[in-house]
N, C-alpha and C. Protein backbone atom coordinates (compact mmCIF):
# COMPACT_ATOMS: atom_id res chain seq x y z
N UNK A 1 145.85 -59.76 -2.15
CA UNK A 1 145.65 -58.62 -3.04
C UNK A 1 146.27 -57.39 -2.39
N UNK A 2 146.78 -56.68 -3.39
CA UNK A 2 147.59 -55.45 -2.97
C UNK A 2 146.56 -54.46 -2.47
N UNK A 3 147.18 -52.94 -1.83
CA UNK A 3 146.14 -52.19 -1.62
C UNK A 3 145.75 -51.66 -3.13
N UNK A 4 146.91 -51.55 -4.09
CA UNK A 4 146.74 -50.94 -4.88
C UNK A 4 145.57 -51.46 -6.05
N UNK A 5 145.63 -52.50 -5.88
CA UNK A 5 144.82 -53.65 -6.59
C UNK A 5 143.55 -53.39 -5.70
N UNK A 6 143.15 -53.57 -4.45
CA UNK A 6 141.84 -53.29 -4.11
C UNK A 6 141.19 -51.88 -3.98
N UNK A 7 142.02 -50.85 -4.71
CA UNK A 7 141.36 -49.82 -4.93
C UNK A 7 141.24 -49.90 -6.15
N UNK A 8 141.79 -50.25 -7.22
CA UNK A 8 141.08 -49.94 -8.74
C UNK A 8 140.22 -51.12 -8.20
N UNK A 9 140.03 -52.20 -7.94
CA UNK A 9 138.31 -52.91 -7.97
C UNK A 9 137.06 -51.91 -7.17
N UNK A 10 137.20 -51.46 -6.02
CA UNK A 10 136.56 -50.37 -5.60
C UNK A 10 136.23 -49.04 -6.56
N UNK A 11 136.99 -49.05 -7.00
CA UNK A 11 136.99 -47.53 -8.53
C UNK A 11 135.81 -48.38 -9.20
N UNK A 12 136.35 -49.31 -9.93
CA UNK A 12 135.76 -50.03 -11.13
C UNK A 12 134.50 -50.29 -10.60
N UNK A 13 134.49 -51.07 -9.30
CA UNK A 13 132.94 -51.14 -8.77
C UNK A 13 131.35 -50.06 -8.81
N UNK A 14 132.81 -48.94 -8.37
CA UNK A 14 131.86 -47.37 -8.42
C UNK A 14 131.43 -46.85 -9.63
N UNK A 15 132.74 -47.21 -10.42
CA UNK A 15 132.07 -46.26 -11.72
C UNK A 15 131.00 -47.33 -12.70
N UNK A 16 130.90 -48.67 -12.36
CA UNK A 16 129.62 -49.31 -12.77
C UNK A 16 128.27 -49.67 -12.17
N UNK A 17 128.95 -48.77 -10.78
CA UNK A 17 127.31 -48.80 -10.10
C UNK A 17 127.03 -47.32 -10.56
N UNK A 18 127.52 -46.62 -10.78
CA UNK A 18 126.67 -45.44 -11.20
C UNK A 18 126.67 -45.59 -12.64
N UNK A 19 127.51 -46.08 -13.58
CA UNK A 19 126.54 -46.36 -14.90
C UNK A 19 125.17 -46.82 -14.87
N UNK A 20 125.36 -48.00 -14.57
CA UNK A 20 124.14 -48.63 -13.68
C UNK A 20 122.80 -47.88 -13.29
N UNK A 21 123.61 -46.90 -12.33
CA UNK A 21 122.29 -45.67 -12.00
C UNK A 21 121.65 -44.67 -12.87
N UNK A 22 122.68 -44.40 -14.10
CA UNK A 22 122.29 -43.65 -14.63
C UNK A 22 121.65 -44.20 -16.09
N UNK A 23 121.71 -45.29 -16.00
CA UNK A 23 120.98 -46.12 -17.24
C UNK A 23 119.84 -46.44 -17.22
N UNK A 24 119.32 -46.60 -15.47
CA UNK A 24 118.18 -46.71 -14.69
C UNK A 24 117.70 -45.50 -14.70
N UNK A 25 117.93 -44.61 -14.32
CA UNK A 25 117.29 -42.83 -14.35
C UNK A 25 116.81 -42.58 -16.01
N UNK A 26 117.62 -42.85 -16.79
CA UNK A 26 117.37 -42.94 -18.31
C UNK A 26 116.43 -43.25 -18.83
N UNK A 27 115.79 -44.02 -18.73
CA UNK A 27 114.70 -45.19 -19.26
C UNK A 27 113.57 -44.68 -18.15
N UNK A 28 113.53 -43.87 -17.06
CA UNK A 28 112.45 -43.33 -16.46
C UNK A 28 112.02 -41.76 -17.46
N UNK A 29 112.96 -41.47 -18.24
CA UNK A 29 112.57 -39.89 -18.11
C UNK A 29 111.96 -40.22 -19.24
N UNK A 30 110.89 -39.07 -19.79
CA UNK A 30 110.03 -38.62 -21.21
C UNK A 30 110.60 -38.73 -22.44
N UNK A 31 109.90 -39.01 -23.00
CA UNK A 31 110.72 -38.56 -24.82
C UNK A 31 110.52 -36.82 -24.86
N UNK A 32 111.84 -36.97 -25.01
CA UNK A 32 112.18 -34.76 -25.19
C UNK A 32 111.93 -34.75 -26.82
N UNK A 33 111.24 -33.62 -26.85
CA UNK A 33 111.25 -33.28 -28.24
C UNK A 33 111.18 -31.48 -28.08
N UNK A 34 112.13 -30.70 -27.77
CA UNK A 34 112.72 -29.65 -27.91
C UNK A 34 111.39 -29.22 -27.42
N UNK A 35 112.13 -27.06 -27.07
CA UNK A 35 111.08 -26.48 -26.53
C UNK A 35 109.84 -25.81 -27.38
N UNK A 36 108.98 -25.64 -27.31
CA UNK A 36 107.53 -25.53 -27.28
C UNK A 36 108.07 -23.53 -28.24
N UNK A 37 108.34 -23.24 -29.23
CA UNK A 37 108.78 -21.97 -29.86
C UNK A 37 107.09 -21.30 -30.07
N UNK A 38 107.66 -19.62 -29.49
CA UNK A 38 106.23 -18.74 -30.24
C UNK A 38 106.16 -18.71 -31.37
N UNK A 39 104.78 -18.29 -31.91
CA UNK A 39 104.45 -18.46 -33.02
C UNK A 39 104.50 -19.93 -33.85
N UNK A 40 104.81 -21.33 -32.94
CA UNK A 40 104.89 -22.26 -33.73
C UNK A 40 103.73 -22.68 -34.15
N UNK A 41 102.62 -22.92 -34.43
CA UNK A 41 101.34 -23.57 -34.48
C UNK A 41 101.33 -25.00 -33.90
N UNK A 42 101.95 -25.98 -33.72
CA UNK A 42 102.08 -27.07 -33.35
C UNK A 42 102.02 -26.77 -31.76
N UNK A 43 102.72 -25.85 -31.69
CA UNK A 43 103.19 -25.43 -29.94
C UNK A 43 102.15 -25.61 -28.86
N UNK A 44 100.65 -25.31 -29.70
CA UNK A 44 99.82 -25.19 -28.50
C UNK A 44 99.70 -26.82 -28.44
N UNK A 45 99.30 -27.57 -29.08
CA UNK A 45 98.46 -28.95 -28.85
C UNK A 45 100.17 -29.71 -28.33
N UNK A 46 101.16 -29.30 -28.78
CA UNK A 46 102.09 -30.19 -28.54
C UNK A 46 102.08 -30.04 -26.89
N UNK A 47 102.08 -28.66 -26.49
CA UNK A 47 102.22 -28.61 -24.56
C UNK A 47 100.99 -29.49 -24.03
N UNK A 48 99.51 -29.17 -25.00
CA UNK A 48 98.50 -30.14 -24.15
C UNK A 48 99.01 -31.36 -23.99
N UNK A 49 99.56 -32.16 -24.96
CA UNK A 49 99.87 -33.85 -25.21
C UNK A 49 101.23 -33.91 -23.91
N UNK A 50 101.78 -32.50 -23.64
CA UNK A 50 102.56 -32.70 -22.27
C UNK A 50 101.92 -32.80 -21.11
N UNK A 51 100.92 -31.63 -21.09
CA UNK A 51 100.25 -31.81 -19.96
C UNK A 51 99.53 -32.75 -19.77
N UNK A 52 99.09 -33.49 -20.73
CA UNK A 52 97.69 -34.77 -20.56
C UNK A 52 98.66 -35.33 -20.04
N UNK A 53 100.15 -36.20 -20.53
CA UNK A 53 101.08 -36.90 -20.32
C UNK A 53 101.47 -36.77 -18.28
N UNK A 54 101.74 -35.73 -18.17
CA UNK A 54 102.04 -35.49 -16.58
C UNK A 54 100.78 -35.89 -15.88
N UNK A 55 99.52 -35.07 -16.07
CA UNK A 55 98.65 -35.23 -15.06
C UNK A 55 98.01 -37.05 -15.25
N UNK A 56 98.21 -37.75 -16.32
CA UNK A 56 98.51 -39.41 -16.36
C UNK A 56 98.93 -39.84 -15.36
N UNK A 57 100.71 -39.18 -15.19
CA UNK A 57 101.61 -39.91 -14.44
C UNK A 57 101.21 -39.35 -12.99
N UNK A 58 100.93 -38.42 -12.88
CA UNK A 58 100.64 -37.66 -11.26
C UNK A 58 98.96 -38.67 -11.14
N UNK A 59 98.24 -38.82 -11.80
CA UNK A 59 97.29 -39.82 -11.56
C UNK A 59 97.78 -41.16 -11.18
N UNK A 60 98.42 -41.84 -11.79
CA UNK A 60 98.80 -43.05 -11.85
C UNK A 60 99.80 -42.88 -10.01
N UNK A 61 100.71 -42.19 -9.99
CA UNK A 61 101.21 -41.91 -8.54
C UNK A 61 100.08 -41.51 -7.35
N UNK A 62 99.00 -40.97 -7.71
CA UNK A 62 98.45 -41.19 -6.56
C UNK A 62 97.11 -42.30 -6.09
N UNK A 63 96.99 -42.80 -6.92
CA UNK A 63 95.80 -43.85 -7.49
C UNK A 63 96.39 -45.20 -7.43
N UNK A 64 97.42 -45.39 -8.02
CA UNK A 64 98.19 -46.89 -8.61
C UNK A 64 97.61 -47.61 -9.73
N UNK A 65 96.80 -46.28 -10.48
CA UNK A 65 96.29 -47.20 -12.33
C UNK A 65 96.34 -45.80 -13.09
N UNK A 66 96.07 -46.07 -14.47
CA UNK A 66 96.16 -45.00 -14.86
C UNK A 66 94.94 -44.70 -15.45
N UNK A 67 94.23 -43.51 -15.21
CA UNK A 67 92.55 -43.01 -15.47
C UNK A 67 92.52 -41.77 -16.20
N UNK A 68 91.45 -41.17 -16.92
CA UNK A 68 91.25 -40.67 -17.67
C UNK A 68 90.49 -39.12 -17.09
N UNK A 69 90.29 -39.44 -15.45
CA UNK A 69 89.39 -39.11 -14.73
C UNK A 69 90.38 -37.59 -14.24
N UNK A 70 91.64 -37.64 -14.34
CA UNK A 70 92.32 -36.55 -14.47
C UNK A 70 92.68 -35.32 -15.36
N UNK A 71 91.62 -35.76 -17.04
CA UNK A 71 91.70 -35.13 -17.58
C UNK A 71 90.62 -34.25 -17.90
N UNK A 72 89.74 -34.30 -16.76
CA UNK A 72 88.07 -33.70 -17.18
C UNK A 72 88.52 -32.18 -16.99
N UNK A 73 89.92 -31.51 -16.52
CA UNK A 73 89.35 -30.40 -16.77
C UNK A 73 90.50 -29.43 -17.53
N UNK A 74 91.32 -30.02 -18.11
CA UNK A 74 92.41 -30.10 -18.92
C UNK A 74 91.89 -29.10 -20.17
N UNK A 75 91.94 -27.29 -20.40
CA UNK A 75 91.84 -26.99 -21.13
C UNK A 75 92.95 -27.08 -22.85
N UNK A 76 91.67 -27.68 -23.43
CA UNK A 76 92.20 -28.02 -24.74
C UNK A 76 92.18 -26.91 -26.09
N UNK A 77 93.09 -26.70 -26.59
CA UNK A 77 93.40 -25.52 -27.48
C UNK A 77 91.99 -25.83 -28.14
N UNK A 78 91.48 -24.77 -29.35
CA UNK A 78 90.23 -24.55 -30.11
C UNK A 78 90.67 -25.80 -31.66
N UNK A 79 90.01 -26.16 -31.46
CA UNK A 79 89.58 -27.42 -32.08
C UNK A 79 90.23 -28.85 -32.15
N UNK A 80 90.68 -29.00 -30.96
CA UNK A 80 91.58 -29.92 -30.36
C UNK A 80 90.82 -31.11 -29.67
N UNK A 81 91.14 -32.61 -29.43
CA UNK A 81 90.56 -33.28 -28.66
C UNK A 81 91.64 -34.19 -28.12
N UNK A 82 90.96 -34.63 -27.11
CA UNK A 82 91.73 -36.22 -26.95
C UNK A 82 90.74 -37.51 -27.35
N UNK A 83 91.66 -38.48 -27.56
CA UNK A 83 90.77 -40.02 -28.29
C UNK A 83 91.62 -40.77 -27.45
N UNK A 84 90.95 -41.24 -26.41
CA UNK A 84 91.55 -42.77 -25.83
C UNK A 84 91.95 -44.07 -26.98
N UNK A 85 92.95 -44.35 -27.18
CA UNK A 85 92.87 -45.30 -28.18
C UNK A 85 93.51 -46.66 -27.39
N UNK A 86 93.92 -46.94 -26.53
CA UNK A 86 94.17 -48.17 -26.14
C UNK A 86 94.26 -48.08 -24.18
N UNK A 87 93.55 -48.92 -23.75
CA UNK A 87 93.22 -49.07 -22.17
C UNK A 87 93.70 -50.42 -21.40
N UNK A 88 94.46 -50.42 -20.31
CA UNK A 88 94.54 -51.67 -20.09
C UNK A 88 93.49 -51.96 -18.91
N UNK A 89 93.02 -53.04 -19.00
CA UNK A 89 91.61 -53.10 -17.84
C UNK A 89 92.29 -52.94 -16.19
N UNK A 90 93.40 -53.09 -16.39
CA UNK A 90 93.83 -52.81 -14.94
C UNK A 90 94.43 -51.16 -14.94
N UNK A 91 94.23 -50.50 -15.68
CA UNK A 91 95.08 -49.65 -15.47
C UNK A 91 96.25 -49.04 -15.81
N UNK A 92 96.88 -50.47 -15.83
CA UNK A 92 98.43 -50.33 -16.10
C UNK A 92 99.03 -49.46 -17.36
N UNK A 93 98.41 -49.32 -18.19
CA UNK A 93 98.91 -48.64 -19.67
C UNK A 93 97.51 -47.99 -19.94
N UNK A 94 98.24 -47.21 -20.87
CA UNK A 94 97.09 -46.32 -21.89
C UNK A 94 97.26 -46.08 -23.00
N UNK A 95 96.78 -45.75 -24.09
CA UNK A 95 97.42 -45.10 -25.27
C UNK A 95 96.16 -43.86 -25.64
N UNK A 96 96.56 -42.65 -26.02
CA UNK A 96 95.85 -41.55 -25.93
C UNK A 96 96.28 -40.56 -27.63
N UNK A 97 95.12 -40.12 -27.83
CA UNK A 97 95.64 -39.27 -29.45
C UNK A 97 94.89 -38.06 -29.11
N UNK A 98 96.33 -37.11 -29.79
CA UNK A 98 95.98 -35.78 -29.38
C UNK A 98 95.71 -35.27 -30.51
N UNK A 99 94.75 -34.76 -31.25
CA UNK A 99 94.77 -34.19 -32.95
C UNK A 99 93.89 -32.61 -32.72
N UNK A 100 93.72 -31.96 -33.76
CA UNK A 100 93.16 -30.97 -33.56
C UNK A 100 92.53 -30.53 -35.53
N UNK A 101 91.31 -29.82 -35.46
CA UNK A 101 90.56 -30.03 -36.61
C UNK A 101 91.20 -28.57 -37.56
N UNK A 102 92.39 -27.68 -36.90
CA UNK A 102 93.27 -26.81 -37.33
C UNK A 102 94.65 -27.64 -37.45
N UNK A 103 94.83 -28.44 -37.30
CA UNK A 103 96.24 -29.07 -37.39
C UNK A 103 96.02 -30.43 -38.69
N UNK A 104 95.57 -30.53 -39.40
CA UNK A 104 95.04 -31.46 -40.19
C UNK A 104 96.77 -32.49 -40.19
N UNK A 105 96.50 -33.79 -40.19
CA UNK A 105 97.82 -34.29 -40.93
C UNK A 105 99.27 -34.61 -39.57
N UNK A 106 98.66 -34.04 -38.35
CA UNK A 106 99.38 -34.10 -37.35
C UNK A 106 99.15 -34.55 -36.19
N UNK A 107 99.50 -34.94 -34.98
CA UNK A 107 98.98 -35.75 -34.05
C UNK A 107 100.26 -35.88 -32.92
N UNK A 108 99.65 -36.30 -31.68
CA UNK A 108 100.44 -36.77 -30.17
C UNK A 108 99.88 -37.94 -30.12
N UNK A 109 100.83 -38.90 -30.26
CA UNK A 109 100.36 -39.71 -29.15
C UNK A 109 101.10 -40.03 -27.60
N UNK A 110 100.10 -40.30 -26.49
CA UNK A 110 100.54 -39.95 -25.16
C UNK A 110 100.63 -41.34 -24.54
N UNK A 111 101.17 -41.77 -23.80
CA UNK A 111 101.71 -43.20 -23.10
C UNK A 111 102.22 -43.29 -22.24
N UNK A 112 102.17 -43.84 -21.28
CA UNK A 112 103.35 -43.54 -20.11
C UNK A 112 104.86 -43.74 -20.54
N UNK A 113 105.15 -43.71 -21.84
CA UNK A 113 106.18 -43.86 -22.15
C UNK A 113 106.86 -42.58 -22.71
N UNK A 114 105.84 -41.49 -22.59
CA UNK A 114 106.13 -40.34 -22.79
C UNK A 114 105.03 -39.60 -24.20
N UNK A 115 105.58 -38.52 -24.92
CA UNK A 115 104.99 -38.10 -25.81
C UNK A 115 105.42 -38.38 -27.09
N UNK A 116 104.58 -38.87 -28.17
CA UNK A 116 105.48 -39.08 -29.91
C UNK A 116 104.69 -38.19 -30.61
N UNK A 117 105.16 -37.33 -31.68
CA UNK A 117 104.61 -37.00 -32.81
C UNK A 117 104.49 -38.29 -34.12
N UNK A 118 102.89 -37.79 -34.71
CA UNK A 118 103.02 -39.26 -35.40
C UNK A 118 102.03 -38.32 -36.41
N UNK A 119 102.29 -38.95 -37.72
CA UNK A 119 101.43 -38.18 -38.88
C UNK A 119 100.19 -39.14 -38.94
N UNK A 120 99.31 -38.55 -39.24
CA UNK A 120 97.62 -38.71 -39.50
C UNK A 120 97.09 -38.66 -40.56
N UNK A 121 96.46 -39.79 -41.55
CA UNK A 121 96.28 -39.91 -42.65
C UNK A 121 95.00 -38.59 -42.69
């Protein structure tokens, strides 16, 4: 093999180990759903369903399960709650609903898979 030939395989190698890397970094990060605007009404409960979401994952990193025990002091906008809706007995997953009794018709749900907006009968 030429030199010239074993540098495009070296190129080609590189630029699919960092696809690679960056396909892997991808599939770690949050579902983005744009920034948090004043005056939005959604704005407040949408940042809680962020924050419940982080202090999850900062639980789950220092623990190795994921607990609920991080959210006891998590101030929640005025007429807002959280509803555990799905637990895995080890830990491993959660599923969490963020609604509020001023937001009729709207909802978070929280996962380690990040945050979704989802409508509420």
């Amino acid at each position: 093999m030429t030199r010239a030939a074993t540098g495009k395989w070296r190129r080609l190698r590189a630029v699919i180990a960092a696809a690679a890397l960056l396909a892997a970094l991808a599939g770690c990060a949050p579902a983005a759903h744009g920034p948090v605007l004043p005056g939005n009404p959604t704005g407040p409960l949408e940042r809680t369903a962020e924050i419940v979401y982080h202090r999850m994952a900062i639980g789950y990193l220092e623990t190795g399960a994921y607990t609920t025990n991080v959210l006891v002091d998590v101030q929640l906008p005025p007429g807002a709650k959280w509803t555990l809706l799905a637990y895995a007995r080890d830990g491993s997953s959660y599923r969490l609903r963020i609604t509020s009794s001023q937001l009729p018709g709207v909802a978070w749900d929280v996962s380690p898979a990040g945050v979704t907006r989802v409508p509420t009968p």
